[in-house]
C-alpha atoms as a PDB file:
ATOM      1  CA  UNK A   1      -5.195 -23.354  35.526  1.00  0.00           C
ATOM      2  CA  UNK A   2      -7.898 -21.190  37.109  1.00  0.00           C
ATOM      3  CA  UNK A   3      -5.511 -20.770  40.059  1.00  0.00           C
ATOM      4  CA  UNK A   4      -2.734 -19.578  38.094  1.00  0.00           C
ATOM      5  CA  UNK A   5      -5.055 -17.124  36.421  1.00  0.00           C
ATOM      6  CA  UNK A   6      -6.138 -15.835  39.654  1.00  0.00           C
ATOM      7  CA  UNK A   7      -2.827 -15.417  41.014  1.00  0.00           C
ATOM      8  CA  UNK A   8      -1.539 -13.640  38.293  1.00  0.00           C
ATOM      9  CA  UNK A   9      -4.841 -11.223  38.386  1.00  0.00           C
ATOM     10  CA  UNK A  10      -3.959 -10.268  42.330  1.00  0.00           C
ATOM     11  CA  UNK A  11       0.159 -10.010  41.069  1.00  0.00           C
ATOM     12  CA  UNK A  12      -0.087  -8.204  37.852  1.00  0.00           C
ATOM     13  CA  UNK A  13      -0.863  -4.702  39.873  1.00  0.00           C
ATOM     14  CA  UNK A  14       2.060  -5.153  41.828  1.00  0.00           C
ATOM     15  CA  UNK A  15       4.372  -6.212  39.224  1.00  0.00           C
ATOM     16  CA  UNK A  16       3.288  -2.816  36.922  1.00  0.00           C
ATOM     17  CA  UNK A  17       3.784  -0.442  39.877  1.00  0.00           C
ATOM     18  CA  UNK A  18       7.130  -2.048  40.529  1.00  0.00           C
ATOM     19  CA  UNK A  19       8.453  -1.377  36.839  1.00  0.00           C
ATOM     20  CA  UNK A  20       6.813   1.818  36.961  1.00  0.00           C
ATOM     21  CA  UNK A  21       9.397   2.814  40.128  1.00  0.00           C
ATOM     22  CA  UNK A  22      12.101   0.647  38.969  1.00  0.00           C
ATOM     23  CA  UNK A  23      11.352   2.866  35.496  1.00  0.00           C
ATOM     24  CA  UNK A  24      11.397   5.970  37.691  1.00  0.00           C
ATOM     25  CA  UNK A  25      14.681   5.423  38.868  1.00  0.00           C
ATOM     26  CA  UNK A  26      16.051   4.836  35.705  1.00  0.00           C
ATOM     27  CA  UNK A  27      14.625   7.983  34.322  1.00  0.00           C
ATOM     28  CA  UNK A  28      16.179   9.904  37.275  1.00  0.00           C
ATOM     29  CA  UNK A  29      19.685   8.473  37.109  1.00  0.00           C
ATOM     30  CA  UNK A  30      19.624   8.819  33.244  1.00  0.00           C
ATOM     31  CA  UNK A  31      18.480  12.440  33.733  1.00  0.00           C
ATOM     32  CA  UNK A  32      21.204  13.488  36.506  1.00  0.00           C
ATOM     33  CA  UNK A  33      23.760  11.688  34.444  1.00  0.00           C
ATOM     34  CA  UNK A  34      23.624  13.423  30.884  1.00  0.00           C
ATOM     35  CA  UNK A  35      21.635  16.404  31.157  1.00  0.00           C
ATOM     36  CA  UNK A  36      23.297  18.310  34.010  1.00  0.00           C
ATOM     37  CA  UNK A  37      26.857  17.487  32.413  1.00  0.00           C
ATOM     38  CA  UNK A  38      25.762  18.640  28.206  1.00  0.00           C
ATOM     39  CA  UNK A  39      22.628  21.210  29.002  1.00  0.00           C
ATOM     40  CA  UNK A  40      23.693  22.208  33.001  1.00  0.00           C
ATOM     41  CA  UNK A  41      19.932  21.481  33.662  1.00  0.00           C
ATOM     42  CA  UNK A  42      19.559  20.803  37.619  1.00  0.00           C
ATOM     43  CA  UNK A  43      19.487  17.348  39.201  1.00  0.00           C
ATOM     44  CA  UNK A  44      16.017  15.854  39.515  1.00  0.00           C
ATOM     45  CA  UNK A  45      14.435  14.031  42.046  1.00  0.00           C
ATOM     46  CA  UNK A  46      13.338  10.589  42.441  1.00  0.00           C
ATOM     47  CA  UNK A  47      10.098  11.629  42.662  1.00  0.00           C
ATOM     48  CA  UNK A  48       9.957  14.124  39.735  1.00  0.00           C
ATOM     49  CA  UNK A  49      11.357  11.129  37.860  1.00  0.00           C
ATOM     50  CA  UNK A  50       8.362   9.491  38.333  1.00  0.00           C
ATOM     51  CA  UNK A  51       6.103  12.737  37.690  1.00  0.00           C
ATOM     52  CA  UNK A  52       8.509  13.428  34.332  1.00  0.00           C
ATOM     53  CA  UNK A  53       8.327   9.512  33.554  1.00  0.00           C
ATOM     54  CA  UNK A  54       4.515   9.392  33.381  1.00  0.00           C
ATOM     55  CA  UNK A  55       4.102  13.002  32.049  1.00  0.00           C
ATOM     56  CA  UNK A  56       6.145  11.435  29.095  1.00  0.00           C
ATOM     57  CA  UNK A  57       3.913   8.198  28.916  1.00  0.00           C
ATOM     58  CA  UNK A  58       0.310  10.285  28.799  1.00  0.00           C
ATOM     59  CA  UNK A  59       2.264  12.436  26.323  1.00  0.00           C
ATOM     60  CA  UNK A  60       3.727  10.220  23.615  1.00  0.00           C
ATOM     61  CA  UNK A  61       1.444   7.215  23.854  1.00  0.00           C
ATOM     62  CA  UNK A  62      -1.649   9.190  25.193  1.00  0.00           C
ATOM     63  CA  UNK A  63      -4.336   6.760  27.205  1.00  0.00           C
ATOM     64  CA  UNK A  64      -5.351   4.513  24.384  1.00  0.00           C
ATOM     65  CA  UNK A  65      -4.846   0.127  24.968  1.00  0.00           C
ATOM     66  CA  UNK A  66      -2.892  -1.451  22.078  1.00  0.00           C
ATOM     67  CA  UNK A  67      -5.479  -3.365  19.642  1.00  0.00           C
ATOM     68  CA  UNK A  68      -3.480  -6.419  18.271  1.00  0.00           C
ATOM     69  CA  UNK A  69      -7.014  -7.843  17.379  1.00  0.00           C
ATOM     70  CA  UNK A  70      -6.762  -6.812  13.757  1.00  0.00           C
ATOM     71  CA  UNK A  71      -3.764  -7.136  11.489  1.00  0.00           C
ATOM     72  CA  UNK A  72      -2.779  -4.354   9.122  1.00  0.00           C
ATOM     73  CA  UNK A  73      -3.217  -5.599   5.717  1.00  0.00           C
ATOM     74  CA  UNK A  74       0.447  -5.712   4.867  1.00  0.00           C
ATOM     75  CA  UNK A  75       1.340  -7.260   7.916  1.00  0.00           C
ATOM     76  CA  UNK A  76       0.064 -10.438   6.348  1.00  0.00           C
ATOM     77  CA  UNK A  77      -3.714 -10.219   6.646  1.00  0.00           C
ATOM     78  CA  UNK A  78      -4.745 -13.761   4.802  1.00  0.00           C
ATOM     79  CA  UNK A  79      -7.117 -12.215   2.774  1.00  0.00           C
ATOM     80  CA  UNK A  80      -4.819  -9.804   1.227  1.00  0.00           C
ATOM     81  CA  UNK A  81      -2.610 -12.976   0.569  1.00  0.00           C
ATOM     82  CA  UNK A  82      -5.224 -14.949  -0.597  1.00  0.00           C
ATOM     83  CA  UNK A  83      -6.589 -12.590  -2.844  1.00  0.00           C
ATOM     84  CA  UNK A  84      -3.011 -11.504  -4.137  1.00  0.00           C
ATOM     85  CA  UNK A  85      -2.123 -15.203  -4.542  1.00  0.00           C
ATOM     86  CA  UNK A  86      -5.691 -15.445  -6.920  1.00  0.00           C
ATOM     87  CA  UNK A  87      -4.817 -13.190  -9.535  1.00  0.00           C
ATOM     88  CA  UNK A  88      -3.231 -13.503 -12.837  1.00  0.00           C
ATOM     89  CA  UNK A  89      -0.047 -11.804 -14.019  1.00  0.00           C
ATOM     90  CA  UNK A  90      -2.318  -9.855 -15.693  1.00  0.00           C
ATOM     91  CA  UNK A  91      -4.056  -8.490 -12.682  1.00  0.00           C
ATOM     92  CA  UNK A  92      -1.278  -7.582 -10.665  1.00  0.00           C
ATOM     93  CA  UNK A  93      -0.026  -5.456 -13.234  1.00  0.00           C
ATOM     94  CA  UNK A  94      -3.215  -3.413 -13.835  1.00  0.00           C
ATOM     95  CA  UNK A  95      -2.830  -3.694  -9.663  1.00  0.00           C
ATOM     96  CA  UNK A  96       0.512  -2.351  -9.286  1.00  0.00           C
ATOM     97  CA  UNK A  97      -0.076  -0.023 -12.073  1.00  0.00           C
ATOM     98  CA  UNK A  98      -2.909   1.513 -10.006  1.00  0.00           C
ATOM     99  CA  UNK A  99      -1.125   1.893  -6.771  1.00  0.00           C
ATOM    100  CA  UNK A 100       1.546   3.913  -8.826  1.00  0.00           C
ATOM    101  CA  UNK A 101      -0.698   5.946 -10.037  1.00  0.00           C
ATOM    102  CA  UNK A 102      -2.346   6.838  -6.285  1.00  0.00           C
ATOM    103  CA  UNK A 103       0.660   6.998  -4.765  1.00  0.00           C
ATOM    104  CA  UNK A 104       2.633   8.893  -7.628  1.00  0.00           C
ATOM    105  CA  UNK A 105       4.215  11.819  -5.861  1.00  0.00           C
ATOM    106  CA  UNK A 106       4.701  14.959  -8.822  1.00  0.00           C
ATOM    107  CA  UNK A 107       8.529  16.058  -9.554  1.00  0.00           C
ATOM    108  CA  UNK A 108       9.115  19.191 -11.809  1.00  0.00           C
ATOM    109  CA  UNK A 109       8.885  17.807 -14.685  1.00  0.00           C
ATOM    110  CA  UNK A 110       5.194  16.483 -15.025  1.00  0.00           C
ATOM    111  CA  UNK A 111       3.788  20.315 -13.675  1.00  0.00           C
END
């Protein structure tokens, strides 16, 4: 097992700059396919691909790592269940009563 982990550790780096090209070229044959034909943008290079491709990835996902450590309470955190699971009819009334009061949005006739 250790050898497997330290294989993939010394592969991984190669693997991610390999989709990152292979990613690249998609981006530039997407690009010279639709947007020169419906905006008659110029044709882009492989390497402004790339430059466009990460430009895009620092943009929209910034340079944050996903945290899967924690899950959201309604993504079926067990003490949310648990809890919920605890009460009495009762009690998830009064519950459900208070979340529609928090997240009551105003329409024109309560102003």
């Amino acid at each position: 097992m250790y050898r497997k982990r330290k294989r993939l550790f010394f592969e991984w780096p190669f693997i991610i700059i390999a989709a990152i090209f292979l990613l690249g070229y998609v981006v530039m044959l997407l690009w010279n396919f639709i947007f020169p034909a419906v905006l008659h943008a110029e044709r882009i290079t492989y390497w402004q691909a790339i430059g466009l491709f990460v430009l895009c990835r620092i943009l929209f996902f910034g340079f944050r790592r996903r945290h899967n450590s924690k899950p959201h309470m309604w993504r079926g955190n067990p003490q949310w269940r648990q809890k919920w699971m605890n009460m009495s009819d009762e009690e998830r009334v009064k519950f459900r009563e208070e979340w529609k009061k928090r997240c009551h949005t105003p329409t024109q006739k309560d102003e």
